[in-house]
C-alpha atoms as a PDB file:
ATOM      1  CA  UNK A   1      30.539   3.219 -37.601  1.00  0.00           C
ATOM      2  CA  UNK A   2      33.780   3.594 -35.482  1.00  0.00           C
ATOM      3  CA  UNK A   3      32.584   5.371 -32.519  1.00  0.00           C
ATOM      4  CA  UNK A   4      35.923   7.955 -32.937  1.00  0.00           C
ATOM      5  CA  UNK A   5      33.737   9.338 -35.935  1.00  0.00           C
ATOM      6  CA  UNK A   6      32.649  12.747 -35.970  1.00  0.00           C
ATOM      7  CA  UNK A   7      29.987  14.543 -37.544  1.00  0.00           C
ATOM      8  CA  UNK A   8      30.758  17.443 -38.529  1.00  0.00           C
ATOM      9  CA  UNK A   9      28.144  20.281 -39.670  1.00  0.00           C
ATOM     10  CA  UNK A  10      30.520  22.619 -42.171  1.00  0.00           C
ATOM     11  CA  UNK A  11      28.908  26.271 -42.881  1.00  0.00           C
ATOM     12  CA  UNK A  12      30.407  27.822 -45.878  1.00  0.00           C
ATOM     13  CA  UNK A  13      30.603  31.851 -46.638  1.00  0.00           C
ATOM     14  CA  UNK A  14      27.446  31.708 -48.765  1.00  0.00           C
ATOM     15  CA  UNK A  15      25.478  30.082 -45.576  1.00  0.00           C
ATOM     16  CA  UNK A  16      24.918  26.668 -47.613  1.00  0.00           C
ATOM     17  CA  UNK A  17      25.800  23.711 -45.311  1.00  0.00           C
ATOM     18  CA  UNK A  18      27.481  20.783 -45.290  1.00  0.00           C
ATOM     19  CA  UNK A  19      27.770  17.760 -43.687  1.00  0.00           C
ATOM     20  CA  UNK A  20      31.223  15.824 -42.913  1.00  0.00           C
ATOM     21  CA  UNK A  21      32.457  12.822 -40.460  1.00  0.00           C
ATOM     22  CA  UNK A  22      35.903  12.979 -39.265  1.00  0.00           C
ATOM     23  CA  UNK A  23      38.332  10.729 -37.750  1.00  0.00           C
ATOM     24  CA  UNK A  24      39.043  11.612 -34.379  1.00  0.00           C
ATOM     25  CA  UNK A  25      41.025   9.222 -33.292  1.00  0.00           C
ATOM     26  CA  UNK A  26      44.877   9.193 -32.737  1.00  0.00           C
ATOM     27  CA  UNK A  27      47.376   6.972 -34.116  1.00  0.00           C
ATOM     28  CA  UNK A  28      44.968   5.944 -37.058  1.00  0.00           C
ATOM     29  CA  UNK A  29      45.872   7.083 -40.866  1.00  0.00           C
ATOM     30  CA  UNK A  30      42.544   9.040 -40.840  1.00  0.00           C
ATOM     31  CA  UNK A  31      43.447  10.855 -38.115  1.00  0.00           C
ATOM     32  CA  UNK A  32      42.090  14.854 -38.730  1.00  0.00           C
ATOM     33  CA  UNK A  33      40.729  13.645 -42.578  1.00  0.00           C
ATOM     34  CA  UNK A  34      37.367  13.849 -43.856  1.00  0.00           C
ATOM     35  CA  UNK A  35      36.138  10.332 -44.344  1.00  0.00           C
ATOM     36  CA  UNK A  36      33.172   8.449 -45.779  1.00  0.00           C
ATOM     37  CA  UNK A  37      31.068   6.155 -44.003  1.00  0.00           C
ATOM     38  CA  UNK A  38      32.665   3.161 -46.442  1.00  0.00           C
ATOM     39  CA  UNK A  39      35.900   4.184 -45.189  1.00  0.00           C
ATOM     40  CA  UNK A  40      35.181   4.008 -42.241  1.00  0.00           C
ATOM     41  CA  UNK A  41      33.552   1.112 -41.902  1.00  0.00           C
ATOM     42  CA  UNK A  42      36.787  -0.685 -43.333  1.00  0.00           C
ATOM     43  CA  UNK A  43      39.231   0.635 -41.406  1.00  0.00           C
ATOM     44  CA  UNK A  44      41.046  -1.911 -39.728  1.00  0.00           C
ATOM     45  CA  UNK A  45      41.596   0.151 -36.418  1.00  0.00           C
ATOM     46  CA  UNK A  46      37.724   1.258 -36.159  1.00  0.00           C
ATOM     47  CA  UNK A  47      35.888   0.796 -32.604  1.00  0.00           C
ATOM     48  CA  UNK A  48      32.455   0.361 -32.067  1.00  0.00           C
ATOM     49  CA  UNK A  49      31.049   0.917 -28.685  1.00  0.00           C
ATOM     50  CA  UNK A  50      29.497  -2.146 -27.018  1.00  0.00           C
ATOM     51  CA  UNK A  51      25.487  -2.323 -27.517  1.00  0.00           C
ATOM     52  CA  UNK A  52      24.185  -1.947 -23.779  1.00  0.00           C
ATOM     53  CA  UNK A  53      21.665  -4.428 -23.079  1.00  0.00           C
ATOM     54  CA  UNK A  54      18.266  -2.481 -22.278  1.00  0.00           C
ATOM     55  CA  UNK A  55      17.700  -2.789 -18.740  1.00  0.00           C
ATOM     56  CA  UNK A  56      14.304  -3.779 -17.607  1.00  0.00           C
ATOM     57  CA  UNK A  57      12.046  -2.178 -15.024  1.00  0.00           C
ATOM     58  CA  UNK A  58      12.007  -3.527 -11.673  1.00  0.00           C
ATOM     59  CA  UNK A  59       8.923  -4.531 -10.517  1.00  0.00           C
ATOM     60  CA  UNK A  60       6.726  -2.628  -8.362  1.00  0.00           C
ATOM     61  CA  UNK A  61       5.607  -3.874  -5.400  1.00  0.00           C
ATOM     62  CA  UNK A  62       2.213  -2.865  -3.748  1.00  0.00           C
ATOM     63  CA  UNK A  63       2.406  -0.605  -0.790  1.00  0.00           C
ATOM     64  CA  UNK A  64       1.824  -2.830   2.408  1.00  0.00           C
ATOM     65  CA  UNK A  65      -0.872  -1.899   4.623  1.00  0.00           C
ATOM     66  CA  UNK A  66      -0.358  -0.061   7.542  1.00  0.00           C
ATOM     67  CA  UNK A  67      -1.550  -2.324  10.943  1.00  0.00           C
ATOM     68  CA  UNK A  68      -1.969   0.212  14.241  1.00  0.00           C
ATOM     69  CA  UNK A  69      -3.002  -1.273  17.396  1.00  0.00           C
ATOM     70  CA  UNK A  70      -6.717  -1.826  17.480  1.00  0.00           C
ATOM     71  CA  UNK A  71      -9.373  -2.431  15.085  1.00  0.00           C
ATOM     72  CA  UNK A  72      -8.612  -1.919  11.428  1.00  0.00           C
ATOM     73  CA  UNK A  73     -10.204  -2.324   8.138  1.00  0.00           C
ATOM     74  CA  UNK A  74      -7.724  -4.799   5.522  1.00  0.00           C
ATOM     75  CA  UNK A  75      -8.660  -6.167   2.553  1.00  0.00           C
ATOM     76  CA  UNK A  76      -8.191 -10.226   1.697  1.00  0.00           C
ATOM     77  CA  UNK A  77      -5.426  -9.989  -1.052  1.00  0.00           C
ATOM     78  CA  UNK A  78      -6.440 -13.563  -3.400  1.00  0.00           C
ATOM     79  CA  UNK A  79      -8.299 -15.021  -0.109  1.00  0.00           C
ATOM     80  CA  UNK A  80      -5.136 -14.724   1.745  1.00  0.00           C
ATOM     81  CA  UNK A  81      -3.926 -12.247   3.935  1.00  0.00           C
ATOM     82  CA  UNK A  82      -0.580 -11.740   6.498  1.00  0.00           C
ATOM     83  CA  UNK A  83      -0.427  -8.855   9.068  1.00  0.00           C
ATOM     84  CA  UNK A  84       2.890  -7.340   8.964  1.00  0.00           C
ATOM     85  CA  UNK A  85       3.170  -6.593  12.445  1.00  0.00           C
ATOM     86  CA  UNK A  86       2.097  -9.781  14.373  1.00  0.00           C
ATOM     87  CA  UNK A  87       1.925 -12.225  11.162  1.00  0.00           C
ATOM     88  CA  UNK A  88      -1.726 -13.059  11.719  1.00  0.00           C
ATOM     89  CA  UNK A  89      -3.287 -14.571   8.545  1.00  0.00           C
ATOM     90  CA  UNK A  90      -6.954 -13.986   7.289  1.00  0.00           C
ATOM     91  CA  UNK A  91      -8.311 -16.526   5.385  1.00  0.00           C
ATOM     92  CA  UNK A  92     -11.611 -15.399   3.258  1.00  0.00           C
ATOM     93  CA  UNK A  93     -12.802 -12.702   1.066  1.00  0.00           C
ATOM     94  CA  UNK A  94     -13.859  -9.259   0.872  1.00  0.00           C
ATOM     95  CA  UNK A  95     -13.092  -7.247   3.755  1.00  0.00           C
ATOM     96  CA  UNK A  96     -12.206  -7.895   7.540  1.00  0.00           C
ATOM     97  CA  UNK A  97     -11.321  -6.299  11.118  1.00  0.00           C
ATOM     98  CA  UNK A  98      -8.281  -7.094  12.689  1.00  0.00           C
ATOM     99  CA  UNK A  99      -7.054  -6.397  16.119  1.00  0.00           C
ATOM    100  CA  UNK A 100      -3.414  -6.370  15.676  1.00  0.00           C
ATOM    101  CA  UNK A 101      -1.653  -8.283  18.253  1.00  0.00           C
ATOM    102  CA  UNK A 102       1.492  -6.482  18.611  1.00  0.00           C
ATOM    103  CA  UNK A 103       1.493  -3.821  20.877  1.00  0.00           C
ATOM    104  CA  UNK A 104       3.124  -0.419  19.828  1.00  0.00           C
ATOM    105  CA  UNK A 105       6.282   0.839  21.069  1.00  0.00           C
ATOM    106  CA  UNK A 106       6.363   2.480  24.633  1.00  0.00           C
ATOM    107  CA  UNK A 107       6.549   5.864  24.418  1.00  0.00           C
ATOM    108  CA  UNK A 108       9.495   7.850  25.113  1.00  0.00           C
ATOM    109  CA  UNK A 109       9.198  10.223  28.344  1.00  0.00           C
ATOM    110  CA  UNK A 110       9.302  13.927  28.516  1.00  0.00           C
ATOM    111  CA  UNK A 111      12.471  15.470  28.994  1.00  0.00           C
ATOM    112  CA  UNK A 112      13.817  16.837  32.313  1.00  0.00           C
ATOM    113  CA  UNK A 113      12.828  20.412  31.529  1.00  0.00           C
ATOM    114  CA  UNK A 114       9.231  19.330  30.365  1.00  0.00           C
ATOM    115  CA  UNK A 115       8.876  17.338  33.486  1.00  0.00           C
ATOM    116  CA  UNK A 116       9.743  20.326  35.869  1.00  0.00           C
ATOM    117  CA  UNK A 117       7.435  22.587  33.962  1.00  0.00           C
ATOM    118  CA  UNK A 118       4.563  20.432  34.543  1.00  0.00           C
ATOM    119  CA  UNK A 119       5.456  20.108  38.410  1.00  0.00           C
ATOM    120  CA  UNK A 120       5.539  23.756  39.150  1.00  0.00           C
ATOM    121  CA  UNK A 121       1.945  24.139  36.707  1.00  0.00           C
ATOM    122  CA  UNK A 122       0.603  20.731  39.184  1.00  0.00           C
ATOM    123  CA  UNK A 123       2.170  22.762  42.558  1.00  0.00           C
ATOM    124  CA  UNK A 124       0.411  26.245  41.810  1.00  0.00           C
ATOM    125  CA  UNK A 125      -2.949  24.482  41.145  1.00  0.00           C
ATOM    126  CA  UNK A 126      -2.866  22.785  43.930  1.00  0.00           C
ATOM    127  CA  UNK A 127      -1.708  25.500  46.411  1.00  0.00           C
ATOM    128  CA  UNK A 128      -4.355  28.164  44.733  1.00  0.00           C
ATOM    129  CA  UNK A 129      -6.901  25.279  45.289  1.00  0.00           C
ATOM    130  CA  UNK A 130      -5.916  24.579  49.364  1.00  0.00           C
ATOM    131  CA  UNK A 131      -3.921  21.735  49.301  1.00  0.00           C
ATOM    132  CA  UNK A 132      -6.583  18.852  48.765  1.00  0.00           C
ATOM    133  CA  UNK A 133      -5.603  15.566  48.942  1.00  0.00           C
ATOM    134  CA  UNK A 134      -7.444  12.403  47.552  1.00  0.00           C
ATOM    135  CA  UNK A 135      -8.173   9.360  50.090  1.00  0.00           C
ATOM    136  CA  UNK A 136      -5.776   6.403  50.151  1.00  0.00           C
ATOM    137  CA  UNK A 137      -8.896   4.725  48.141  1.00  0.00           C
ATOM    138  CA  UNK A 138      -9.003   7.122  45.765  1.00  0.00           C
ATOM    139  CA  UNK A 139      -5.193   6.785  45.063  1.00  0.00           C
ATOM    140  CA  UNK A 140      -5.507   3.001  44.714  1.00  0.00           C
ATOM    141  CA  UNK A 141      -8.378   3.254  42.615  1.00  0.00           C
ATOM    142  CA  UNK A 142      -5.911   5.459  40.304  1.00  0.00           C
ATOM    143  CA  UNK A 143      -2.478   3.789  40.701  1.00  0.00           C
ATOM    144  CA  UNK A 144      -4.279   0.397  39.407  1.00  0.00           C
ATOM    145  CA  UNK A 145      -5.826   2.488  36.517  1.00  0.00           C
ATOM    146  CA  UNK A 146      -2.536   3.365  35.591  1.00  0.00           C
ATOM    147  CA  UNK A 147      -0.851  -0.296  36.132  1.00  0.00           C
ATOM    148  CA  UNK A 148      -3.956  -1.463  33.506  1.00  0.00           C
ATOM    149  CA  UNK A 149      -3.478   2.022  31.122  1.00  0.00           C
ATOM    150  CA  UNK A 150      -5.385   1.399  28.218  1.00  0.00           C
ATOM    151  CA  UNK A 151      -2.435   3.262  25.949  1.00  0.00           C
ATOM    152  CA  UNK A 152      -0.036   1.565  27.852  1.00  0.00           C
ATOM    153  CA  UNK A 153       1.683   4.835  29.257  1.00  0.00           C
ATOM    154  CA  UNK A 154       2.733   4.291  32.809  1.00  0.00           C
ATOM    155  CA  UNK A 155       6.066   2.578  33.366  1.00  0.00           C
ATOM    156  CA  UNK A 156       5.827   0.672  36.505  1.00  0.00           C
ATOM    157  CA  UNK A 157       9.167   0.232  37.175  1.00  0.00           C
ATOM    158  CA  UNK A 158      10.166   3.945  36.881  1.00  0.00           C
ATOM    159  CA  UNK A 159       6.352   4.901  38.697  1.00  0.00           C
ATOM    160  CA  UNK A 160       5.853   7.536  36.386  1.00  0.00           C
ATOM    161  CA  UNK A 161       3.775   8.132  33.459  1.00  0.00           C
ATOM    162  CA  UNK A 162       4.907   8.675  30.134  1.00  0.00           C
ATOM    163  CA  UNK A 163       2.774  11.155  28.522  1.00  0.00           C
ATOM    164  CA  UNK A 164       3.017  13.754  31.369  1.00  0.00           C
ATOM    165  CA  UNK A 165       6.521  12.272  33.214  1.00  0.00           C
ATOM    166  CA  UNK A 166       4.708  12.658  36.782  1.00  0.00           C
ATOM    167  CA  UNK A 167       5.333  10.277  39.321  1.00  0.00           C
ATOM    168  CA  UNK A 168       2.758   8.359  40.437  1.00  0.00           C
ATOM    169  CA  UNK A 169       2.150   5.985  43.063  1.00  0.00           C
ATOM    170  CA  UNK A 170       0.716   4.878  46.661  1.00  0.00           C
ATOM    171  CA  UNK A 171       3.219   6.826  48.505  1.00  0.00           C
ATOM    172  CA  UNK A 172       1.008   9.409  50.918  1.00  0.00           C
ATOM    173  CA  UNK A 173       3.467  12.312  50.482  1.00  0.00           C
ATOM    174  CA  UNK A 174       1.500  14.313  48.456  1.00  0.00           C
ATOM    175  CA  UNK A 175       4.292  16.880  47.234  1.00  0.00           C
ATOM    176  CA  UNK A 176       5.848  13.892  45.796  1.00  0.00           C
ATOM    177  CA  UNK A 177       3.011  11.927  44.087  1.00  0.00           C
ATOM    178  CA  UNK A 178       0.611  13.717  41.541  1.00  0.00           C
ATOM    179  CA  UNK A 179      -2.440  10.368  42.381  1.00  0.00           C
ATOM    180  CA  UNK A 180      -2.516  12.608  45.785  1.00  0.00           C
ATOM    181  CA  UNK A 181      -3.572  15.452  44.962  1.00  0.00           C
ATOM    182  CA  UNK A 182      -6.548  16.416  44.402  1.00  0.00           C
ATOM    183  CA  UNK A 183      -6.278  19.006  41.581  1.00  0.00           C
ATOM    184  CA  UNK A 184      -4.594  16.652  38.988  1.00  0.00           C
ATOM    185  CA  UNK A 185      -5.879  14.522  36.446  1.00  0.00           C
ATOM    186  CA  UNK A 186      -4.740  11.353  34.526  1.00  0.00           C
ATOM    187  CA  UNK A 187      -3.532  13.594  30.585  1.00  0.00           C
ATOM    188  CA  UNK A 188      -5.315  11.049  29.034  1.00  0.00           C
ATOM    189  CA  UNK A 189      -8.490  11.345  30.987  1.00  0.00           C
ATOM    190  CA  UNK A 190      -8.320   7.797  32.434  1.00  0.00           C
ATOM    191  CA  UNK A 191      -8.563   8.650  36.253  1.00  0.00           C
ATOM    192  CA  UNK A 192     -11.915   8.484  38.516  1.00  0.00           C
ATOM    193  CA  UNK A 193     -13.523  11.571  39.503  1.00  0.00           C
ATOM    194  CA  UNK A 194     -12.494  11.900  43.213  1.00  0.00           C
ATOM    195  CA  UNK A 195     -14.635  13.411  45.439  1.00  0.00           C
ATOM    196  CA  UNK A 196     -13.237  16.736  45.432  1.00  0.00           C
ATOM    197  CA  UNK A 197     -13.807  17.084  42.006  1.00  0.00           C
ATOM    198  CA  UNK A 198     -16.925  16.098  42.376  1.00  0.00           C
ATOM    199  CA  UNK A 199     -17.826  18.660  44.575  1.00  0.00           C
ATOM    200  CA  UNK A 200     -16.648  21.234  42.405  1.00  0.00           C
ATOM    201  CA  UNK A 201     -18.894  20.061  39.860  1.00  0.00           C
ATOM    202  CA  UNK A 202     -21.953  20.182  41.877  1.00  0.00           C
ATOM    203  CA  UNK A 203     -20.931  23.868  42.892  1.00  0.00           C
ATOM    204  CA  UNK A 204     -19.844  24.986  39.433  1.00  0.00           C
ATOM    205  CA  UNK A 205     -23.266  23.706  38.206  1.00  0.00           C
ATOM    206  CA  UNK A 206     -25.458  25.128  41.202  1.00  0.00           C
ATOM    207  CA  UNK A 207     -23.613  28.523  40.417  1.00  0.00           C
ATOM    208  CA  UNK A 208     -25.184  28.428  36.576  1.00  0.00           C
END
């Protein structure tokens, strides 16, 4: 059937229905007429509209798994499987813990305004506290905790941490370097107990 064929649904006065097709198309001799289907069919300016060639489903893929730095449970997909992340390949069955070799991406530091709001929090902790300073062995003993971070937080080259944005170093002004005094802590917890804290541990707990 020409595709400029209409069907038409005619409703006469008495309700009863009927059911036309009608040319549509301009230029033809059936242009605005009530045709049959046979007519139709042999006119010689009838168009039929192209067949469109089903189109079939792309496949769908299986959700990779996600690799994070440090121990994680995978699954051996055939006996065979590739980390995304480092392109380690496990060879076996069943399932298997893999330390991902690729480390993640540094983290970004805190911005200007977070950074001065945790100076003035570190400054009126340690002037309500007295000023106390750790020893230049305590300070080593946290600088080279912070060269060997576990998370990988402290940007050597800048001297600062990322999670916190404090600068940190061997420098003895103590105003300037939060591993000097004695009131702050690594935000991750990674930092010795120095021996001021340790007092106030012994006095907190002979107080209870």
């Amino acid at each position: 059937m020409c595709k400029h064929c209409q069907m038409l649904v005619l409703v006469a006065r008495d309700s009863s229905e009927k059911t036309v097709l009608r040319c549509t198309k301009l230029g033809c001799t059936h242009f605005g007429q009530d045709v049959t289907s046979e007519q139709c069919d042999a006119c010689p300016e009838k168009e039929v509209e192209p067949v469109k060639e089903a189109q079939k489903p792309e496949p769908v893929k299986p959700p990779e798994p996600k690799v994070t730095y440090g121990e994680t449970q995978v699954m051996g997909a055939n006996g065979v499987w590739t980390c995304p992340e480092c392109g380690f390949t496990y060879r076996g069955r069943g399932s298997h813990f893999h330390r991902c070799r690729r480390k993640p991406e540094p983290k970004k530091p805190p911005t200007l305004i977070q950074q001065v709001s945790t100076y003035a929090q570190a400054m009126t902790r340690w002037s309500l506290a007295g000023w106390p300073k750790r020893t230049r062995e305590e300070v080593s003993a946290c600088i080279d905790t912070c060269i060997h971070c576990p998370a990988g937080l402290y940007d050597a080259a800048r001297q600062r941490c990322n999670e916190c944005g404090c600068r940190a170093n061997r420098d003895n002004w103590a105003i300037l370097n939060k591993a000097k005094m004695a009131t702050e802590t690594c935000p991750k917890g990674f930092w010795p107990l120095s021996q001021w804290e340790l007092l106030n541990l012994q006095r907190q707990q002979a107080a209870v």
